[in-house]
Structure formats: structure tokens, C-alpha cells
N, C-alpha and C. Protein backbone atom coordinates (compact mmCIF):
# COMPACT_ATOMS: atom_id res chain seq x y z
N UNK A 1 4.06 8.95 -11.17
CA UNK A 1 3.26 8.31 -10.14
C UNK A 1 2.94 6.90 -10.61
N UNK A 2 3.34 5.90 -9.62
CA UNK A 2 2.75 4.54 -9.95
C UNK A 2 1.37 4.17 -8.88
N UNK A 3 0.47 3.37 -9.85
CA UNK A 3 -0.53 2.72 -8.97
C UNK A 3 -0.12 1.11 -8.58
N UNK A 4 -0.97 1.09 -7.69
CA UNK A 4 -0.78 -0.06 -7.61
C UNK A 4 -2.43 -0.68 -6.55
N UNK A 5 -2.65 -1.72 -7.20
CA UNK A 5 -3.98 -2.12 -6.70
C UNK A 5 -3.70 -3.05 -5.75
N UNK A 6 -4.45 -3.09 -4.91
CA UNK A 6 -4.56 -3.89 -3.13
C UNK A 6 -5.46 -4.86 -2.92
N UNK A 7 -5.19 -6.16 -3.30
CA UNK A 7 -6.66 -7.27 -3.01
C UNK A 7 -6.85 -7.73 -1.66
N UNK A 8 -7.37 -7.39 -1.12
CA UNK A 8 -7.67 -7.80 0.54
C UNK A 8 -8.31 -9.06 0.32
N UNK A 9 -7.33 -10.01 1.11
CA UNK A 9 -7.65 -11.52 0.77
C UNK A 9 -7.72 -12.10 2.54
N UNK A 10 -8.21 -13.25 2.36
CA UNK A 10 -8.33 -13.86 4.29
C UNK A 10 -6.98 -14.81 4.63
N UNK A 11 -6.42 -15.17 3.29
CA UNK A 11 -4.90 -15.66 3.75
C UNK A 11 -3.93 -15.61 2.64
N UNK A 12 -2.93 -14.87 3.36
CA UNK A 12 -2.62 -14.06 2.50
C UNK A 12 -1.30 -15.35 1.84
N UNK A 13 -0.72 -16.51 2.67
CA UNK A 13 -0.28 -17.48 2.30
C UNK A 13 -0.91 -17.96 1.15
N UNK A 14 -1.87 -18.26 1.30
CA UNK A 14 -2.53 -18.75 0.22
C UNK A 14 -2.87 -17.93 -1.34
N UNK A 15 -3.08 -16.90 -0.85
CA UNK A 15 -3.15 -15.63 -1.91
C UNK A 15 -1.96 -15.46 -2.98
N UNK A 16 -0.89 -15.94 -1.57
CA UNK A 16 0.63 -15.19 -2.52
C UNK A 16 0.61 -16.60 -3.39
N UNK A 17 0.88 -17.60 -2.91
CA UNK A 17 0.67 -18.40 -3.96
C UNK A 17 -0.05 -18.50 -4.80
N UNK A 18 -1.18 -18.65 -4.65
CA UNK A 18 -2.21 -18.44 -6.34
C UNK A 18 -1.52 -17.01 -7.03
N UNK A 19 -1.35 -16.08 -6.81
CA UNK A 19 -0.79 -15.21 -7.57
C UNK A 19 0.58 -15.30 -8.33
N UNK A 20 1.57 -16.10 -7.26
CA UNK A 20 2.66 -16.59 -7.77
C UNK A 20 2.38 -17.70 -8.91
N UNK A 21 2.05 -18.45 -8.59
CA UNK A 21 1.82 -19.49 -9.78
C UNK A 21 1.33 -18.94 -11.40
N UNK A 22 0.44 -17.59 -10.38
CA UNK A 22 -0.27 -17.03 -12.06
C UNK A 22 0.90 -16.82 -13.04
N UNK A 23 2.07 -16.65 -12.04
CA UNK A 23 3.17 -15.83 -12.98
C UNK A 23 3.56 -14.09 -12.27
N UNK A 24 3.37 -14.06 -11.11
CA UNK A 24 3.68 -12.98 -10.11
C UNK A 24 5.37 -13.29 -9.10
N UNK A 25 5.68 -12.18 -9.24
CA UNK A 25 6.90 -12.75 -8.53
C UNK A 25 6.71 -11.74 -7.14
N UNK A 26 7.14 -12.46 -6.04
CA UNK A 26 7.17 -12.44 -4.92
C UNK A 26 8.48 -11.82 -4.54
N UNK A 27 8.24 -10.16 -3.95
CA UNK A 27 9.10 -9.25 -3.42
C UNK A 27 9.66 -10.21 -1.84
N UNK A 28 10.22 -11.04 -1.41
CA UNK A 28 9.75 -11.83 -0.21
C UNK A 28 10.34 -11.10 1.33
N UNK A 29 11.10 -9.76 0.72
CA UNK A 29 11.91 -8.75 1.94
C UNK A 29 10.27 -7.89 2.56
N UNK A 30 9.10 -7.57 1.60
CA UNK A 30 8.27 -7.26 1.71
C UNK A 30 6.79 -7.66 2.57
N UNK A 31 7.41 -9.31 2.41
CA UNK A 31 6.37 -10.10 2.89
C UNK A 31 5.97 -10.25 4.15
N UNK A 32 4.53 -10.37 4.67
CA UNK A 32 4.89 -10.87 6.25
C UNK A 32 2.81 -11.50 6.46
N UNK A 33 2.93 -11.51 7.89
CA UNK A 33 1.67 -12.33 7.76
C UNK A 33 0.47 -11.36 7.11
N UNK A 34 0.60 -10.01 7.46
CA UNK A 34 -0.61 -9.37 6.69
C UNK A 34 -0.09 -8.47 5.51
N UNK A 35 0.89 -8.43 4.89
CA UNK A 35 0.69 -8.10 3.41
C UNK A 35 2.19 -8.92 2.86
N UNK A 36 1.37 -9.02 1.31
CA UNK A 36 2.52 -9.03 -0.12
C UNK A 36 2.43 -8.67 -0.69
N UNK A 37 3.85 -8.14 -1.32
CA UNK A 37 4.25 -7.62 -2.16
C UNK A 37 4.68 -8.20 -3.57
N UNK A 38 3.63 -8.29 -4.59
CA UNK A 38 3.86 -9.06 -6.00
C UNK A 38 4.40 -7.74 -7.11
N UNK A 39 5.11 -8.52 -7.99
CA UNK A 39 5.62 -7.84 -8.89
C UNK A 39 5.19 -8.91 -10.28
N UNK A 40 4.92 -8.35 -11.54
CA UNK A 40 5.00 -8.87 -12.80
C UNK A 40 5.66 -7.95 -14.05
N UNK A 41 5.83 -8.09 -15.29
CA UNK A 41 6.04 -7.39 -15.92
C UNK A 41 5.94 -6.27 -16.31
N UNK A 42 4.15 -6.05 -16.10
CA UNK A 42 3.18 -5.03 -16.41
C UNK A 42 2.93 -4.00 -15.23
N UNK A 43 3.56 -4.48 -13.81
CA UNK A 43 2.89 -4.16 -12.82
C UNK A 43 3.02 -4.76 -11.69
N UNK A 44 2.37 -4.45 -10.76
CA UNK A 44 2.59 -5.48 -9.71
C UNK A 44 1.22 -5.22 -8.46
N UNK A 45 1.50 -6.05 -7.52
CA UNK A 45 0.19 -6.27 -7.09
C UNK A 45 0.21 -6.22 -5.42
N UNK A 46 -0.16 -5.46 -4.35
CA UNK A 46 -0.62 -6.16 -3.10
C UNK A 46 -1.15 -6.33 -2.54
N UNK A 47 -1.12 -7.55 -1.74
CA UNK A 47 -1.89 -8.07 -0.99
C UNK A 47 -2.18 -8.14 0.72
N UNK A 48 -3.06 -7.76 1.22
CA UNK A 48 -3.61 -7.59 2.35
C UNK A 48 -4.59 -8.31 2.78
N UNK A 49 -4.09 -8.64 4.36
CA UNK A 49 -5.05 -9.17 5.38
C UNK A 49 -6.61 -8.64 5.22
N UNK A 50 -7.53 -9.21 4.95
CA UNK A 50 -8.91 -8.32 5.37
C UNK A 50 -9.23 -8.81 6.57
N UNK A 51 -10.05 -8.02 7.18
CA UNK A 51 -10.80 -8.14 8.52
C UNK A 51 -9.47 -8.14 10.21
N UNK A 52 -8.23 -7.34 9.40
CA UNK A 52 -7.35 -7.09 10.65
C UNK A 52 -7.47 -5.77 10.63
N UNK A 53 -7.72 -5.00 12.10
CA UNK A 53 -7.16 -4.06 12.74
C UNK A 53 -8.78 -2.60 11.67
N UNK A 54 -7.89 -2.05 11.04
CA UNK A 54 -8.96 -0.97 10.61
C UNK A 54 -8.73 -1.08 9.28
N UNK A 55 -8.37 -2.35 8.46
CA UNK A 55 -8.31 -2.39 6.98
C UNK A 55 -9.88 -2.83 6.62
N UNK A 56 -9.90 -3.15 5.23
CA UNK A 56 -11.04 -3.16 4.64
C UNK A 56 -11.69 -4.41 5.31
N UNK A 57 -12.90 -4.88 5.46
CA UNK A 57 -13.78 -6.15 6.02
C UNK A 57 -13.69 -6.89 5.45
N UNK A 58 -13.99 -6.72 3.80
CA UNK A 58 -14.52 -7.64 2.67
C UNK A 58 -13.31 -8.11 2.01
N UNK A 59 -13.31 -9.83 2.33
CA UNK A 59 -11.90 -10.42 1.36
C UNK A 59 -12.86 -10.07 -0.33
N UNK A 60 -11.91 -9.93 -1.19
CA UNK A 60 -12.01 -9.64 -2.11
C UNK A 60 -12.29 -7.83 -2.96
N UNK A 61 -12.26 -7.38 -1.79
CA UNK A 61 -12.05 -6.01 -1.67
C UNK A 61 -11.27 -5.86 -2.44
N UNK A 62 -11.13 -4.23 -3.26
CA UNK A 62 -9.77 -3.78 -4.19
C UNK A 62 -9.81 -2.27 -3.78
N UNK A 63 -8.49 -2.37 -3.64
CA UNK A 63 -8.25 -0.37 -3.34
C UNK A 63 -7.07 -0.24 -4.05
N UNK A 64 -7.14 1.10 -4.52
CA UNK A 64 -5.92 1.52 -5.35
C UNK A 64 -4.70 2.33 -4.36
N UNK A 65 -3.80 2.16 -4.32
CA UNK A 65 -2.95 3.27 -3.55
C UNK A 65 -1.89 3.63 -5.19
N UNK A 66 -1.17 4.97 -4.69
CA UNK A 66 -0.43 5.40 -5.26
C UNK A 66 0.96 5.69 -5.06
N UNK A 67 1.87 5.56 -5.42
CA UNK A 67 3.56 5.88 -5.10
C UNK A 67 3.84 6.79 -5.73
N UNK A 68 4.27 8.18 -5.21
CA UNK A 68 4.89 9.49 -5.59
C UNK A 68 5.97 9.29 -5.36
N UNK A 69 7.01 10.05 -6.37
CA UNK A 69 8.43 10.74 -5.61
C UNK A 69 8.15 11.86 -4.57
N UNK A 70 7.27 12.83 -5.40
CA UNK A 70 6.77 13.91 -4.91
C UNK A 70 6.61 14.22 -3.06
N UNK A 71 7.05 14.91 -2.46
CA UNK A 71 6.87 15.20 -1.32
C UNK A 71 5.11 15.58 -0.92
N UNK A 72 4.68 15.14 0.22
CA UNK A 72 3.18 14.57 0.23
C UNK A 72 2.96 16.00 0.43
N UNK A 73 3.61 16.29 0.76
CA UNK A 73 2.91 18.00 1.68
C UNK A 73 2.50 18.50 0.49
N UNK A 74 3.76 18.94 -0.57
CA UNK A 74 3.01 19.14 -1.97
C UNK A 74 1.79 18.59 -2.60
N UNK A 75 1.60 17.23 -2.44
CA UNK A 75 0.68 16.49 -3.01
C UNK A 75 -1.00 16.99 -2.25
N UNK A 76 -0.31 16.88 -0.97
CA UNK A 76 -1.62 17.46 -0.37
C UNK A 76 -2.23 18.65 -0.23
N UNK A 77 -1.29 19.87 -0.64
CA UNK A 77 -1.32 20.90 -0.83
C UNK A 77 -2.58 21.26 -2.14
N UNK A 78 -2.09 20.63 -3.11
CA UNK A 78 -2.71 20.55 -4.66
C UNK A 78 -4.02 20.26 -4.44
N UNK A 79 -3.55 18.83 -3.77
CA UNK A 79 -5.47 18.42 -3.35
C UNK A 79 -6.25 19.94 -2.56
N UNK A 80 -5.78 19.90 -1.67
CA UNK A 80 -6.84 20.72 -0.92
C UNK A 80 -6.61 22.03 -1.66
N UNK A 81 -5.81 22.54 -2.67
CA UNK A 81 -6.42 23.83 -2.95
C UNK A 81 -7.18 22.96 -4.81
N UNK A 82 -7.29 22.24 -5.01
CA UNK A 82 -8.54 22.20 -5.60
C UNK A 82 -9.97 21.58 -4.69
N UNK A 83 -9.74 21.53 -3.39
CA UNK A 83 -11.08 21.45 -3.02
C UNK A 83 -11.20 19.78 -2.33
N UNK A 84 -10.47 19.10 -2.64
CA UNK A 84 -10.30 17.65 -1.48
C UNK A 84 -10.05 17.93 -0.17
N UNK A 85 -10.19 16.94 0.52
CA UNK A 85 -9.76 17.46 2.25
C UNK A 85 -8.82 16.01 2.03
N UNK A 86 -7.43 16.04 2.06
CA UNK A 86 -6.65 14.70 2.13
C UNK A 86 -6.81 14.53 3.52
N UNK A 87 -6.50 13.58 4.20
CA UNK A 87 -5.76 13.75 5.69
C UNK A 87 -4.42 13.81 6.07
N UNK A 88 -4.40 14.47 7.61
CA UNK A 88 -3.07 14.36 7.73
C UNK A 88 -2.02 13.14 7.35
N UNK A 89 -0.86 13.78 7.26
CA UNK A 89 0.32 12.60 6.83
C UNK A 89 0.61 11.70 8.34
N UNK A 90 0.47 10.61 7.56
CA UNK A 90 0.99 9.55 7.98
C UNK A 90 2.24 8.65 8.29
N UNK A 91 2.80 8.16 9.14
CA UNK A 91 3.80 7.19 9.15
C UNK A 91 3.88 6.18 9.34
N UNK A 92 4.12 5.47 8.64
CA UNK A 92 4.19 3.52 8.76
C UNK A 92 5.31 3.21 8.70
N UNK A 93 5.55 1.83 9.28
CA UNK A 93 6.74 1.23 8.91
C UNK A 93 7.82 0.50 7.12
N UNK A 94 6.44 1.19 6.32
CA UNK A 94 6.80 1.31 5.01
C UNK A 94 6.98 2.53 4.10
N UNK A 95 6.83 3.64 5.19
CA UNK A 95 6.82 5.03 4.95
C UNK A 95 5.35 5.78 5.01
N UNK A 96 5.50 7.27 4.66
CA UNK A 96 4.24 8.46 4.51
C UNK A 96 3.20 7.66 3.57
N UNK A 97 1.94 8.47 4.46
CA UNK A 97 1.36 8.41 3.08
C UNK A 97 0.19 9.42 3.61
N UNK A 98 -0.62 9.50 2.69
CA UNK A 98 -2.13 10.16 2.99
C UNK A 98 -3.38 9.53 2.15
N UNK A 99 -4.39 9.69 2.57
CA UNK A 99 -5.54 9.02 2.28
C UNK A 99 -6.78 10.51 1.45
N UNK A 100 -7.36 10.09 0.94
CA UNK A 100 -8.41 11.46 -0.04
C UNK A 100 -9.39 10.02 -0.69
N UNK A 101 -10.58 10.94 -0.96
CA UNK A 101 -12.00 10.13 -0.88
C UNK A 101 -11.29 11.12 -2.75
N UNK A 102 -11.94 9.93 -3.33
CA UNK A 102 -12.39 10.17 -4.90
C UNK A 102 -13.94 11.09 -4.99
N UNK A 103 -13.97 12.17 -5.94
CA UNK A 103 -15.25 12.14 -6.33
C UNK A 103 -16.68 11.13 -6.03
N UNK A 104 -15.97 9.92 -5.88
CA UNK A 104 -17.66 9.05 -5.67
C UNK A 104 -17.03 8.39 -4.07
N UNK A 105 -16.44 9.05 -3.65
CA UNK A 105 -16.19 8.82 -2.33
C UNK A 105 -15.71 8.05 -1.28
N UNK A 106 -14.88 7.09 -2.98
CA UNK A 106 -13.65 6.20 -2.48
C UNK A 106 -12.58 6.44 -2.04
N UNK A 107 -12.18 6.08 -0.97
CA UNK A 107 -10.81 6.55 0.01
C UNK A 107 -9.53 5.90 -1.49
N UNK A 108 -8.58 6.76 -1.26
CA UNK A 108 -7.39 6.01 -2.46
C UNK A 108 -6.24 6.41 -1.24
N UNK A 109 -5.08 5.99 -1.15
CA UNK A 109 -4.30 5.86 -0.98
C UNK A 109 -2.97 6.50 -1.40
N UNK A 110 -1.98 7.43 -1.21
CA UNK A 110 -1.13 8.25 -1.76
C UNK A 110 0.18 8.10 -0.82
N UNK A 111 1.04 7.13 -1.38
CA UNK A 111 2.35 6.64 -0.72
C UNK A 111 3.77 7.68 -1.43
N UNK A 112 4.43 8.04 -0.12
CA UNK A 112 5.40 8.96 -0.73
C UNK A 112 6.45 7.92 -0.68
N UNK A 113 7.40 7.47 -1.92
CA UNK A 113 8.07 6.74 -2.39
C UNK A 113 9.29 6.57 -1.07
N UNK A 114 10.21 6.04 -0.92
CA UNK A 114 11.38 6.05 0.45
C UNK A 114 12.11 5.10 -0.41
N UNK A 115 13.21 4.91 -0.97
CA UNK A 115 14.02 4.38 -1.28
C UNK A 115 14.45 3.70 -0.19
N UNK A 116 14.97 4.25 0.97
CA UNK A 116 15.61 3.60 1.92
C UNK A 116 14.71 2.78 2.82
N UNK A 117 13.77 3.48 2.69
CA UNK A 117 12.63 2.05 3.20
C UNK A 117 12.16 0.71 2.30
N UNK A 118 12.11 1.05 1.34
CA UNK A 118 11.71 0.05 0.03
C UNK A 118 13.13 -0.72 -0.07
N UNK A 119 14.36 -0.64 0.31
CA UNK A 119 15.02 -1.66 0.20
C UNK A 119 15.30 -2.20 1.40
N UNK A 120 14.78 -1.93 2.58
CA UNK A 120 14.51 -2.78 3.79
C UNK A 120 13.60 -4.14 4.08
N UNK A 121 14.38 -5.34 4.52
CA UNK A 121 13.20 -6.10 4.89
C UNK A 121 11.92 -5.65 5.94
N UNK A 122 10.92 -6.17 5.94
CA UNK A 122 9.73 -6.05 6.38
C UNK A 122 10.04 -6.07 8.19
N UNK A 123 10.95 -7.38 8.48
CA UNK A 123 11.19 -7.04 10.01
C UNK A 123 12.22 -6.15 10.63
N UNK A 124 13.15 -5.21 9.65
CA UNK A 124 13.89 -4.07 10.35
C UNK A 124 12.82 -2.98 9.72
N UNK A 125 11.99 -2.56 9.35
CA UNK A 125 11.00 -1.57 9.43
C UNK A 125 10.13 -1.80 10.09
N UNK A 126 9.75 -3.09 10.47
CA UNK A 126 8.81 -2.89 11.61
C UNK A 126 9.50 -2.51 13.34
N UNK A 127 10.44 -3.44 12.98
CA UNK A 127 11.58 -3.30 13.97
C UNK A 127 11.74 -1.44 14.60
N UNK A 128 12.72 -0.74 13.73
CA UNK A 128 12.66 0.15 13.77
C UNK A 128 10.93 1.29 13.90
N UNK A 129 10.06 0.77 13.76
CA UNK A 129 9.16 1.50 13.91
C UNK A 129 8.30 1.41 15.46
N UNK A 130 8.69 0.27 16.06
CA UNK A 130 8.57 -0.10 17.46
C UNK A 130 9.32 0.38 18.37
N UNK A 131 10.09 1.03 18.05
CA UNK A 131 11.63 1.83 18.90
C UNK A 131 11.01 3.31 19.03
């Protein structure tokens, strides 16, 4: 399982650059007006619109999501028989995922990996997800 942390920023142009410059490299098939996709050595990083649609309010916000191989049903299975309530699975134009509140009752994020989506640009998955 990889994490990966989410800075909800107010432009995200501007974001990708300060991050790029830090020394972040820019996925740019990934990119679009409300998220990027950074990569570095150690890790990598994305970035999100705040205050669009039902994402977080607060620029400077951080949420963790996660990338499984693992099939979610399994994943969600585990959760709820130790006692989480995940929610139902999801579909985006970047693939599944499901959402579960942490112990202190932070929502996290649980992305089921798609190869064939992850090597798609950003406008034939959105594309295709409008059809």
C-alpha cells in the first residue's frame, strides 16, 4: 500500500509550480485545473482545488489517501469486520475508491490501484467517464 498526502491549495497553477521548483516533478498526463499530480524521489505529492464542489474548504488542508493493489471489496470487507463502517465503492474518472473515518474521525481515502487508468491522460478519463 502506498500513501500519498493531498494539499488542498486555491491555485493549483501556482501550487504546481512552487512544488516543482522545490524539486517535484510534474506527472503532466495527470494534471488539470483541479488536481496535480507530483512525484519526487521519496514520494510524491497531490494537489487539489479547495473550496470546489464537496472537497475540503480550507486551502492548506492535508488528507492522506491510499493506493492498494488489493481489490476494495476485500479492503472493505477487513474494515468493517473489525468494526469501521467504510462507504460504499466509488467510481471516478481516476478509478475506485472508498472513504473510512480514522479512530479520531478523520475521513482517509483508499484508492484501488488501475494500471490502465494511471497510464491515461486526465482528458480521456474524464472523457470516457462522461459517456
Amino acid at each position: 500500500m502506498r500513501v500519498t498526502p493531498i494539499r488542498f491549495v486555491r491555485n493549483i497553477e501556482l501550487a504546481n509550480k512552487f512544488y516543482s521548483t522545490l524539486g517535484l516533478n510534474e506527472n503532466a498526463a495527470a494534471t488539470s485545473g483541479t488536481w496535480a499530480d507530483l512525484h519526487g524521489n521519496g514520494g510524491q505529492l497531490g494537489l487539489h482545488i479547495a473550496q470546489a464542489g464537496t472537497t475540503h474548504s480550507d486551502a492548506g488542508a492535508v488528507a492522506l489517501h491510499f493506493s492498494t493493489d488489493e481489490r476494495l471489496e476485500l479492503t472493505a470487507e477487513r474494515l468493517r469486520a473489525a468494526g469501521y463502517a467504510p462507504s460504499d465503492i466509488m467510481d471516478e474518472t481516476f478509478g475506485r475508491f472508498i472513504t473510512v473515518n480514522d479512530p479520531d474521525g478523520y475521513r482517509i481515502q483508499v484508492n484501488e490501484m488501475d494500471a490502465d487508468h494511471q497510464n491515461l491522460s486526465y482528458e480521456i478519463r474524464e472523457s470516457a467517464a462522461l459517456k
